[in-house]
PDB file of N, CA and C in Angstrom:
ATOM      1  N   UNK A   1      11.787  16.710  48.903  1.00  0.00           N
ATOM      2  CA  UNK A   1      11.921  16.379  47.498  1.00  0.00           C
ATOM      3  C   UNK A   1      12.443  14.957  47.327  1.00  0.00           C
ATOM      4  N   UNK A   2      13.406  14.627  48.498  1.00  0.00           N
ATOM      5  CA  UNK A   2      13.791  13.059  47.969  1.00  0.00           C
ATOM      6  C   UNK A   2      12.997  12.412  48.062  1.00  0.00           C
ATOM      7  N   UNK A   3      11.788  12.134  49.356  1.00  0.00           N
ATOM      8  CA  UNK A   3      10.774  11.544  49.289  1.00  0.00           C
ATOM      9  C   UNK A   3       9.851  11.412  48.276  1.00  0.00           C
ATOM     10  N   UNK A   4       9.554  11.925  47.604  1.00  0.00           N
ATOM     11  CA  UNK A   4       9.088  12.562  46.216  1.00  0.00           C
ATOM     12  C   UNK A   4       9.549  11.520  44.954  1.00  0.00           C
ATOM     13  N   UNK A   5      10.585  11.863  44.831  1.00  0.00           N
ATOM     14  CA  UNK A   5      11.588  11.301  44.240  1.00  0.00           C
ATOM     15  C   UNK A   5      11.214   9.546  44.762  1.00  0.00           C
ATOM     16  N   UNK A   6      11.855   8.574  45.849  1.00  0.00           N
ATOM     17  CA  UNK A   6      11.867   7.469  46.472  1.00  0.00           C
ATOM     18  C   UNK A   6      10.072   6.742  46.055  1.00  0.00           C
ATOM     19  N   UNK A   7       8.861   7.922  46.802  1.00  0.00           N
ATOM     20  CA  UNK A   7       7.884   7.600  46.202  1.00  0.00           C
ATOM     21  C   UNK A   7       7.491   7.732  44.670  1.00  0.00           C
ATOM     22  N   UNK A   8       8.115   7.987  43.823  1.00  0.00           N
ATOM     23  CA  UNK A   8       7.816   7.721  42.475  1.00  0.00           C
ATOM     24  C   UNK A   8       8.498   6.003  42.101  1.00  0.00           C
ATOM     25  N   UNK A   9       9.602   6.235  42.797  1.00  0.00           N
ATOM     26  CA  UNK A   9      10.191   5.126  42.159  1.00  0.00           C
ATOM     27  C   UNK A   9       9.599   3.342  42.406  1.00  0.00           C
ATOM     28  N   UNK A  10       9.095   3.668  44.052  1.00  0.00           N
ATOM     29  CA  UNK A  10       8.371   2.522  44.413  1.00  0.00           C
ATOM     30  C   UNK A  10       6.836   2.416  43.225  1.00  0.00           C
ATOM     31  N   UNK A  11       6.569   3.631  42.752  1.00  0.00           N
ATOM     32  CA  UNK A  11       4.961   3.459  42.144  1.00  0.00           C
ATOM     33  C   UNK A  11       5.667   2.561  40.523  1.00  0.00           C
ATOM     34  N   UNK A  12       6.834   3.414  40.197  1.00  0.00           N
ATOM     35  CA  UNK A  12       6.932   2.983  38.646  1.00  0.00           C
ATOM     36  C   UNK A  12       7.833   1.437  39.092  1.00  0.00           C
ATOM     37  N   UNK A  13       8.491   0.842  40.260  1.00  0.00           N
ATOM     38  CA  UNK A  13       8.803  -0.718  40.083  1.00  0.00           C
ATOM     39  C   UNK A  13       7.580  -1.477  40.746  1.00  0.00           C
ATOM     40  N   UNK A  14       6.357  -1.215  41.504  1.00  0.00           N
ATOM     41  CA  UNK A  14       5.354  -1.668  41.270  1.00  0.00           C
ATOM     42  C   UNK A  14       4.604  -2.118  39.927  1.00  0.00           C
ATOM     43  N   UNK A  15       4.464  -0.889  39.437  1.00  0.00           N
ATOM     44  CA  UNK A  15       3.756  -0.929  38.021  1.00  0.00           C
ATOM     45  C   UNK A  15       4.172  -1.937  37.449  1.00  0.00           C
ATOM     46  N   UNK A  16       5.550  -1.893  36.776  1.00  0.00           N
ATOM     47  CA  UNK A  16       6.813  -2.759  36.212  1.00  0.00           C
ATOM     48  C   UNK A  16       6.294  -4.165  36.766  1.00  0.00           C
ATOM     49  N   UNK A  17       6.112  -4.570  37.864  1.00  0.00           N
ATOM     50  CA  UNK A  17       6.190  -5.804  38.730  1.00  0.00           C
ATOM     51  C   UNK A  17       4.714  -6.293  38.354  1.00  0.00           C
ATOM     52  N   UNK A  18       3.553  -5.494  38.572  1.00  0.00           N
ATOM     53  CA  UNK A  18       2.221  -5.738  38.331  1.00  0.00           C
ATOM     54  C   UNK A  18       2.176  -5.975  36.681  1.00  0.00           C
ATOM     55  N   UNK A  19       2.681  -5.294  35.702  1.00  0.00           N
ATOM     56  CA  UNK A  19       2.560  -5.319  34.561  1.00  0.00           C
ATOM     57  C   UNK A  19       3.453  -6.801  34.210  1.00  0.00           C
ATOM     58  N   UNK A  20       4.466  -6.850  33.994  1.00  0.00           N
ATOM     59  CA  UNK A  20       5.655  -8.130  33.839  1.00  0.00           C
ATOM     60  C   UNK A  20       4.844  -9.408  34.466  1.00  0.00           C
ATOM     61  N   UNK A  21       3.855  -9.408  35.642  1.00  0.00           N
ATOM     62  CA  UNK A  21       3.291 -10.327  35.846  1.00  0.00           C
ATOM     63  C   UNK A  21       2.219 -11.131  35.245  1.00  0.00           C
ATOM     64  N   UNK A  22       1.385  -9.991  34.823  1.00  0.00           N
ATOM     65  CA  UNK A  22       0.362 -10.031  33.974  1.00  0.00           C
ATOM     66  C   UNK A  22       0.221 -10.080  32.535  1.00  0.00           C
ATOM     67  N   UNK A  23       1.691 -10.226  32.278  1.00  0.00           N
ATOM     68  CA  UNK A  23       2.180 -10.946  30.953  1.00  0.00           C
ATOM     69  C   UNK A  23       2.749 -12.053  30.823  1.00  0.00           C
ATOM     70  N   UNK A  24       3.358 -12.550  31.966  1.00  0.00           N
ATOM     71  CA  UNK A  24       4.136 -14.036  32.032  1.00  0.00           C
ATOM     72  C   UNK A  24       3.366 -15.113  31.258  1.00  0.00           C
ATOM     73  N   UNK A  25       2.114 -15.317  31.590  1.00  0.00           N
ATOM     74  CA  UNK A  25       1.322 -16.911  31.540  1.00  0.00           C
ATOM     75  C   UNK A  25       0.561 -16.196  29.919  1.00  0.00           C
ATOM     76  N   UNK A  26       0.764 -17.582  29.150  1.00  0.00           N
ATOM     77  CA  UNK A  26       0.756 -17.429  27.576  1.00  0.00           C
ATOM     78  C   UNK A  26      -0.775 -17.649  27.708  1.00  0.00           C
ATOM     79  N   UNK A  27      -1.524 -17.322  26.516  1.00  0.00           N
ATOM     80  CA  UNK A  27      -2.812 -17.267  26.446  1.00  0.00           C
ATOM     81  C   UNK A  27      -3.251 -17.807  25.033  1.00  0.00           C
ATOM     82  N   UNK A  28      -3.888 -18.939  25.134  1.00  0.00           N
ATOM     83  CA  UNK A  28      -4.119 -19.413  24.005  1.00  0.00           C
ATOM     84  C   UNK A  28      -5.282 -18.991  23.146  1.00  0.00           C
ATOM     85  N   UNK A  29      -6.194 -17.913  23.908  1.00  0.00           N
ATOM     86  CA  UNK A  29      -7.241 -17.048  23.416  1.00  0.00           C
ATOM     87  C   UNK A  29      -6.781 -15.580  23.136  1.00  0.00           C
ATOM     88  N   UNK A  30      -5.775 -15.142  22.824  1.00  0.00           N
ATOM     89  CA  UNK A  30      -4.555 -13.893  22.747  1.00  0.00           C
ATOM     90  C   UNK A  30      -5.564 -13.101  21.353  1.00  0.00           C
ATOM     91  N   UNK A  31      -5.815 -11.941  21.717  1.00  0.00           N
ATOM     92  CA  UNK A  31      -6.397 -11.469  20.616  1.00  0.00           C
ATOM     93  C   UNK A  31      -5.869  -9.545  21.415  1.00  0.00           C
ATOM     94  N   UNK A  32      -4.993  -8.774  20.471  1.00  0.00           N
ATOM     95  CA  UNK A  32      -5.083  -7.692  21.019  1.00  0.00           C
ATOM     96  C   UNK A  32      -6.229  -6.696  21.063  1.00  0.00           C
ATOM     97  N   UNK A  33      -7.269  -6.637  20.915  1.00  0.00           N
ATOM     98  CA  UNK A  33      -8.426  -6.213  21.415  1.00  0.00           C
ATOM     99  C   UNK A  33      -8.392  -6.362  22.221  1.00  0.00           C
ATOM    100  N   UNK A  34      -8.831  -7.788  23.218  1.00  0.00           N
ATOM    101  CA  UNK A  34      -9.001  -8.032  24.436  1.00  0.00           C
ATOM    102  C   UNK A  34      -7.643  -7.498  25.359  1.00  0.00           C
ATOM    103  N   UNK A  35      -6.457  -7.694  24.696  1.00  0.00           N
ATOM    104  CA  UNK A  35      -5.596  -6.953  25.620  1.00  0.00           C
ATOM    105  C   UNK A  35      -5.067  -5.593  26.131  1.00  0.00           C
ATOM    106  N   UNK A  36      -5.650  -4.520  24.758  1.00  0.00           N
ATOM    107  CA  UNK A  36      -5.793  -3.408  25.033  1.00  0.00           C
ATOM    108  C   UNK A  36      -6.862  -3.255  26.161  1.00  0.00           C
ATOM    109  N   UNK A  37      -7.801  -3.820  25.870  1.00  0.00           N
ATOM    110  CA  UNK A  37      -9.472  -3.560  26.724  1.00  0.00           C
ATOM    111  C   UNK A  37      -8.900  -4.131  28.824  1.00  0.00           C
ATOM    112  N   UNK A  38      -7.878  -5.181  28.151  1.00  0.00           N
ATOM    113  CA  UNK A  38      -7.467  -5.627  30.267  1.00  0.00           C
ATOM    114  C   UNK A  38      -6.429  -4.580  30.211  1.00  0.00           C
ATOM    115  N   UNK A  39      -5.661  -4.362  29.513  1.00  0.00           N
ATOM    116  CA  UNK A  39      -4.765  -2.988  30.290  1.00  0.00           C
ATOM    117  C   UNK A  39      -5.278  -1.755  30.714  1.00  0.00           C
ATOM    118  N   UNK A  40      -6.387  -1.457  29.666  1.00  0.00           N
ATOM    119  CA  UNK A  40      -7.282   0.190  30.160  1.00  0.00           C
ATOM    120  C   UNK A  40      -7.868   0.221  31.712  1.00  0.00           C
ATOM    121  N   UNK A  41      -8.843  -1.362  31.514  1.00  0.00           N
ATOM    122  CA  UNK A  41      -9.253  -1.491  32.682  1.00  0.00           C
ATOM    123  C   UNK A  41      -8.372  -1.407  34.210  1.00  0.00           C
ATOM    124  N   UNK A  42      -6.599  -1.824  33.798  1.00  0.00           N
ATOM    125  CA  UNK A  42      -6.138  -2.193  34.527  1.00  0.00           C
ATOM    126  C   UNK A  42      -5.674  -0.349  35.238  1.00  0.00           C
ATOM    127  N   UNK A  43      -5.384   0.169  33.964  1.00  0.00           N
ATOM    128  CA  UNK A  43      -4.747   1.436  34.305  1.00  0.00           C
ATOM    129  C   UNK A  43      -5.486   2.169  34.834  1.00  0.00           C
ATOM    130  N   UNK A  44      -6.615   2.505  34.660  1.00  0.00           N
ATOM    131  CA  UNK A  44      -8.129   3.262  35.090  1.00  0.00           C
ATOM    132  C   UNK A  44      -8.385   3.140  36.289  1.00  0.00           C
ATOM    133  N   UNK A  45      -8.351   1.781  37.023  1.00  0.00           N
ATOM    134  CA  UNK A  45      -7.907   1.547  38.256  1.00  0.00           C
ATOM    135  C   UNK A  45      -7.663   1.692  39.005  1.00  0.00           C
ATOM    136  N   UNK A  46      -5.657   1.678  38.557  1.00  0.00           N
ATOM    137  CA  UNK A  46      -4.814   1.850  39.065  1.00  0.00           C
ATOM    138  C   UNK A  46      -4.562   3.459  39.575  1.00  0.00           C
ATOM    139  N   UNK A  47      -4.579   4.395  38.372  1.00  0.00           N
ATOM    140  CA  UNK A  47      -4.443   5.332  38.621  1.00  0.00           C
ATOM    141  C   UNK A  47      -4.668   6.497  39.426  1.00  0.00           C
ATOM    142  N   UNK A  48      -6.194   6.138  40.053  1.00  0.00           N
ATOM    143  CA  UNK A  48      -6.779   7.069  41.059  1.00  0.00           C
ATOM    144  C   UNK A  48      -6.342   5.977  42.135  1.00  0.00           C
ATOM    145  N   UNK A  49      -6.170   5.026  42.005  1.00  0.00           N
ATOM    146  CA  UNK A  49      -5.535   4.285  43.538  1.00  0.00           C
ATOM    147  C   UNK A  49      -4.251   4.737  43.709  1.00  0.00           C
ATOM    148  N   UNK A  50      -3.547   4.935  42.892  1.00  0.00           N
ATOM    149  CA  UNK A  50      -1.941   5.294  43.199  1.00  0.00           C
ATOM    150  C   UNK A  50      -2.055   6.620  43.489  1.00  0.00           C
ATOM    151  N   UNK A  51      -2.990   7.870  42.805  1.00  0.00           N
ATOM    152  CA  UNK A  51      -3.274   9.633  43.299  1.00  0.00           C
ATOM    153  C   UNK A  51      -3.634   9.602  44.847  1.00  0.00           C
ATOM    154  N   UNK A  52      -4.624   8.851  44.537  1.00  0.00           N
ATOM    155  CA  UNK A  52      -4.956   8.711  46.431  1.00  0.00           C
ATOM    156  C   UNK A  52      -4.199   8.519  47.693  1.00  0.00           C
ATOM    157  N   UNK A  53      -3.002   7.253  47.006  1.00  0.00           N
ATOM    158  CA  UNK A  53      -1.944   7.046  48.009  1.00  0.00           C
ATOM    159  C   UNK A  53      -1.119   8.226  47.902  1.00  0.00           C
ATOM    160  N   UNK A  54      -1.000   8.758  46.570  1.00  0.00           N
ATOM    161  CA  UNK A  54       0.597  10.292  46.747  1.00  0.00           C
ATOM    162  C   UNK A  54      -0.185  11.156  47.427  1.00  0.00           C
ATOM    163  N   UNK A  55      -1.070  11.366  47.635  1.00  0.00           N
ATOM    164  CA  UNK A  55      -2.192  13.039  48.416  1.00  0.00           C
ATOM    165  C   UNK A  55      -1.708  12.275  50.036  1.00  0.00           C
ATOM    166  N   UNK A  56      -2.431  11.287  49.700  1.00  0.00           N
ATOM    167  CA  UNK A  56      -2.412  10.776  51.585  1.00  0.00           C
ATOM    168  C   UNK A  56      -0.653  10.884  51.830  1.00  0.00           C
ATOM    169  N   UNK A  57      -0.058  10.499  51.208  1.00  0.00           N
ATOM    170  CA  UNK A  57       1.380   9.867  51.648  1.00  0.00           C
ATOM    171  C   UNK A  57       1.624  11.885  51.973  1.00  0.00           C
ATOM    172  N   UNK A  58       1.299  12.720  50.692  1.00  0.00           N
ATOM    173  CA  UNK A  58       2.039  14.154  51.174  1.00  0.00           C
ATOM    174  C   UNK A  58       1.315  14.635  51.907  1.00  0.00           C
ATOM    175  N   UNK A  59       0.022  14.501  52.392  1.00  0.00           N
ATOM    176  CA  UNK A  59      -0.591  15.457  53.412  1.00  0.00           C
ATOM    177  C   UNK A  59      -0.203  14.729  55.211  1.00  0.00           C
ATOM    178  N   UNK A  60       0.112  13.588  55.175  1.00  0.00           N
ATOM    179  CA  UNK A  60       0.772  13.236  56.156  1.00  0.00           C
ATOM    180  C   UNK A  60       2.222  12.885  56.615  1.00  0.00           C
ATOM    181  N   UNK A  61       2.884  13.465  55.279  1.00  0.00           N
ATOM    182  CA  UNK A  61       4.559  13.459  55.403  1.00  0.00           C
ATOM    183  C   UNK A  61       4.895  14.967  55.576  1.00  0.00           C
ATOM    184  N   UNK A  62       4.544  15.400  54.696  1.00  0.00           N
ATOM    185  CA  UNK A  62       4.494  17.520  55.178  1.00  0.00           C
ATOM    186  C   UNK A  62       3.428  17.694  55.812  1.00  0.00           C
TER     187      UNK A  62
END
């Protein structure tokens, strides 16, 4: 369970780190359309890449 626990926390200060980055640099073409439309893309992504790593990480930790 702590592992569990340790691997959540690395996924949500990734996220945090990937997200905070991808907001730093100002955009002089800023329209929230387009920024909803790069976060979906970003999360859609992300999400079956990060499921894939928790299956692999628990079928080879238990």
């Amino acid at each position: 369970m702590t592992f569990l626990i340790i691997l959540v926390a690395i996924v949500c200060i990734a996220a945090l780190v990937i997200t905070l980055s991808l907001t730093r640099a100002e955009d002089s073409n800023y329209s929230s359309n387009r920024s909803i439309n790069n976060q979906l893309i970003m999360y859609l992504a992300l999400i079956p890449i990060i499921a894939v790593i928790l299956v692999l990480a628990w079928v080879f930790v238990m």
